[in-house]
Protein backbone atom coordinates (compact mmCIF):
# COMPACT_ATOMS: atom_id res chain seq x y z
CA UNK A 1 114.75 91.84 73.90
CA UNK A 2 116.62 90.51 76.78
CA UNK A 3 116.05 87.36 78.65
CA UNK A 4 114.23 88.50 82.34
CA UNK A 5 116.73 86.86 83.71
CA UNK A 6 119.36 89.20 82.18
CA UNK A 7 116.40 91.61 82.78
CA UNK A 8 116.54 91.19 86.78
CA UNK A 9 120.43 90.91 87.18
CA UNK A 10 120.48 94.58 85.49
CA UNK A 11 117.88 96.13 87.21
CA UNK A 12 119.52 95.13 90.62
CA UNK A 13 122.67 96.18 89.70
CA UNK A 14 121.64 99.43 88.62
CA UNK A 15 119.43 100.01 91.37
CA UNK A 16 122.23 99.27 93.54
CA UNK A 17 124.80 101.92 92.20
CA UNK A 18 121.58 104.35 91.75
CA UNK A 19 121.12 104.51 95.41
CA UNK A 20 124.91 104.63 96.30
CA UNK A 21 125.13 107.25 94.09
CA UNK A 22 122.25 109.00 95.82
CA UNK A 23 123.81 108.61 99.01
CA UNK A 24 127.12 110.05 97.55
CA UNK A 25 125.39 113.29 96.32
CA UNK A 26 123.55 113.39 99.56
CA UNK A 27 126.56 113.48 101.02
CA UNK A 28 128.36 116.61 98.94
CA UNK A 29 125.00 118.39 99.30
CA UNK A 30 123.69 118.31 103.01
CA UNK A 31 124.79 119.06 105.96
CA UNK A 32 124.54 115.34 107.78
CA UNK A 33 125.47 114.27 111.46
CA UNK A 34 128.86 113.58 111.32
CA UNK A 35 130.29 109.74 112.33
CA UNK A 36 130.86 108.85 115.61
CA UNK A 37 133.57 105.88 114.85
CA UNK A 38 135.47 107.91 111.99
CA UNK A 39 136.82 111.61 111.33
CA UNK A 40 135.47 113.12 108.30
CA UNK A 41 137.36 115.54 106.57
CA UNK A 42 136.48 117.69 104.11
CA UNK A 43 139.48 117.38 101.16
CA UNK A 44 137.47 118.50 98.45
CA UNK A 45 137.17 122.01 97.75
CA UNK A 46 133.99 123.74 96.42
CA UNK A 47 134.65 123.66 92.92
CA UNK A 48 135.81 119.73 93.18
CA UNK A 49 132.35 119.47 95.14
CA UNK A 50 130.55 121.14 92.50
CA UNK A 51 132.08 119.21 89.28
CA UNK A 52 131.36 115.99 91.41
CA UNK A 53 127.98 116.47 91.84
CA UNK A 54 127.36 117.35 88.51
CA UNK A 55 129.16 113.99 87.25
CA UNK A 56 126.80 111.89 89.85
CA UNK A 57 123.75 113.55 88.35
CA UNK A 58 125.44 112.84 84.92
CA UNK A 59 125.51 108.62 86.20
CA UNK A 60 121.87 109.12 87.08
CA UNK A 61 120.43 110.21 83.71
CA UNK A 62 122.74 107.73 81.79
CA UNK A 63 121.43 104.97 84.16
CA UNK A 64 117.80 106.11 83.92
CA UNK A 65 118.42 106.12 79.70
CA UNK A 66 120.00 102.85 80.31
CA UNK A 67 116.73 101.56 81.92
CA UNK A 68 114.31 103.21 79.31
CA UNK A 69 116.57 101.28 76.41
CA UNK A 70 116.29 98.37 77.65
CA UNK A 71 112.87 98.92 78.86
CA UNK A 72 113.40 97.92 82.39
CA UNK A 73 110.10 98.50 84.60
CA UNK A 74 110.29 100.82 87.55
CA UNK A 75 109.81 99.04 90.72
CA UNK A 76 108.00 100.59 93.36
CA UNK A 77 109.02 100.58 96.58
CA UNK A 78 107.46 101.69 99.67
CA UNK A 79 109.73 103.71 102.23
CA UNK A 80 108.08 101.63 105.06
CA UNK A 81 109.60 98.33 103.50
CA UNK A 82 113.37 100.37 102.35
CA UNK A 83 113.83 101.33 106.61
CA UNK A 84 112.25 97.75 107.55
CA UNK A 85 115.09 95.67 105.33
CA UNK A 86 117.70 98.34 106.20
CA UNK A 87 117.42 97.98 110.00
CA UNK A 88 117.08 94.27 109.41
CA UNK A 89 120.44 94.59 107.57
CA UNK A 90 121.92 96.54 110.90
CA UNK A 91 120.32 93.81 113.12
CA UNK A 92 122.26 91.24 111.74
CA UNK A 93 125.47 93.39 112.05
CA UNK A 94 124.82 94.51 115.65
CA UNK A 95 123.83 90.68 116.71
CA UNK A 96 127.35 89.80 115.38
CA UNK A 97 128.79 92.10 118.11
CA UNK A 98 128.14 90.57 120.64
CA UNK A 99 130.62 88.76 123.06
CA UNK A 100 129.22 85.25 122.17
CA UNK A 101 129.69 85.85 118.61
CA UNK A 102 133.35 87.96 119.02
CA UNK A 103 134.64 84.55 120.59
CA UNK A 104 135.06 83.67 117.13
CA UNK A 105 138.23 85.62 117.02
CA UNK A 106 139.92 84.75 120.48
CA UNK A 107 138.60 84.61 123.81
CA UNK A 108 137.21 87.79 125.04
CA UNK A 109 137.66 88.36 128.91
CA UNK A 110 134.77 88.31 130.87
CA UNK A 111 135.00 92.00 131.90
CA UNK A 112 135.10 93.00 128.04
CA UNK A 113 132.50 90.71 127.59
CA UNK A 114 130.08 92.43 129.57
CA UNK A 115 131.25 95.80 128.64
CA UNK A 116 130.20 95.08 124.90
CA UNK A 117 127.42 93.39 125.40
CA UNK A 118 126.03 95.87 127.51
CA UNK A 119 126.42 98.33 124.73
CA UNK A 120 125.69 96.25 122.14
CA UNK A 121 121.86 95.23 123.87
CA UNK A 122 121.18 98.40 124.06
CA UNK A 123 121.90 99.18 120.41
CA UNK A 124 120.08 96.10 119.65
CA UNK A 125 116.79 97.12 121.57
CA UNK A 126 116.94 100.27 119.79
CA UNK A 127 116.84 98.38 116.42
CA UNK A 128 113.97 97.18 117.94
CA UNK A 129 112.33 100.14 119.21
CA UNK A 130 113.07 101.25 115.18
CA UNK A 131 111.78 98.16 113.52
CA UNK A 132 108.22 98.27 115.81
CA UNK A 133 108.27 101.98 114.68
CA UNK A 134 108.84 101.48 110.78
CA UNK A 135 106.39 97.94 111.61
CA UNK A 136 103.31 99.77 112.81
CA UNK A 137 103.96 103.29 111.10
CA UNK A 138 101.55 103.32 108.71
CA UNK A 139 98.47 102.97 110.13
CA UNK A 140 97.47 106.58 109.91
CA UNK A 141 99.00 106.89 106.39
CA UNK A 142 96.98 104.10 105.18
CA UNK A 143 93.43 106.09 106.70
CA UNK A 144 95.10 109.24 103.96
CA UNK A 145 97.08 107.41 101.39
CA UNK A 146 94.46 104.79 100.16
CA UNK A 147 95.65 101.99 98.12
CA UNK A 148 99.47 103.01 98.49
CA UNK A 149 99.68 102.01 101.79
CA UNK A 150 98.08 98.96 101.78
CA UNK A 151 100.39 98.10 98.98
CA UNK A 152 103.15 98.84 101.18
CA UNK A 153 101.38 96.92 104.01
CA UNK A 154 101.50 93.35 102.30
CA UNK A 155 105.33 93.83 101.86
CA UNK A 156 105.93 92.98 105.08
């Protein structure tokens, strides 16, 4: 039996390349918007695509038999609480954006200054706008879900 330390350290990891890997086959499989900062190109073809998915799915089952051998426990997660720490993730990138903050790594003219920042506070407040959203979202899901959403509603 391992120790729950050993336990935890596992779990995270594999939870960690479980939902990369999602993302990854979400990727191959869906039409998604395409990136605004980068250009995209498609360099697989079909039957690359195809063989590709098929290994990802592959990595799943092996890392669901992994977790069943060493009989780690399924943690549940509520959506609510994934979106909440993800947009807290992109707050902390998008804070580090601004002009105040980009001084770090030379003076920034006051014109630029002001022309990020401008963008940047408006990406910021939409964070916001997303985390109030994701904050008071379930209070008609809890009136239909029960006891699942008030589980979700002490995680925050």
């Amino acid at each position: 039996m391992l120790h729950r330390n050993h336990e935890r350290v596992i779990a995270a990891g594999l939870s960690t390349i479980e939902r990369r890997v999602i993302d990854m086959i979400v990727e191959l499989r869906q039409n998604f918007p395409r990136p605004t900062l980068r250009s995209v190109g498609i360099d697989l073809n079909e039957a690359s695509k195809t063989e590709l998915y098929h290994v990802l799915m592959d990595l799943l089952s092996r890392i669901d038999v992994t977790r069943k051998a060493m009989e780690l426990p399924i943690q549940d997660e509520s959506l609510r609480w994934r979106l909440i720490t993800g947009l807290a993730e992109i707050m902390t990138i998008a804070e580090d954006l601004k002009a105040e903050r980009l001084n770090a790594y030379g003076q920034i003219a006051d014109d630029d200054g002001k022309l990020v920042n401008g963008h940047i506070h408006t990406i910021v407040a939409l964070i916001d706008l997303a985390r109030a959203v994701a904050n008071n979202g379930n209070a008609d899901v809890a009136q239909t879900n029960g006891s699942n959403s008030n589980r979700a509603s002490t995680m925050s």
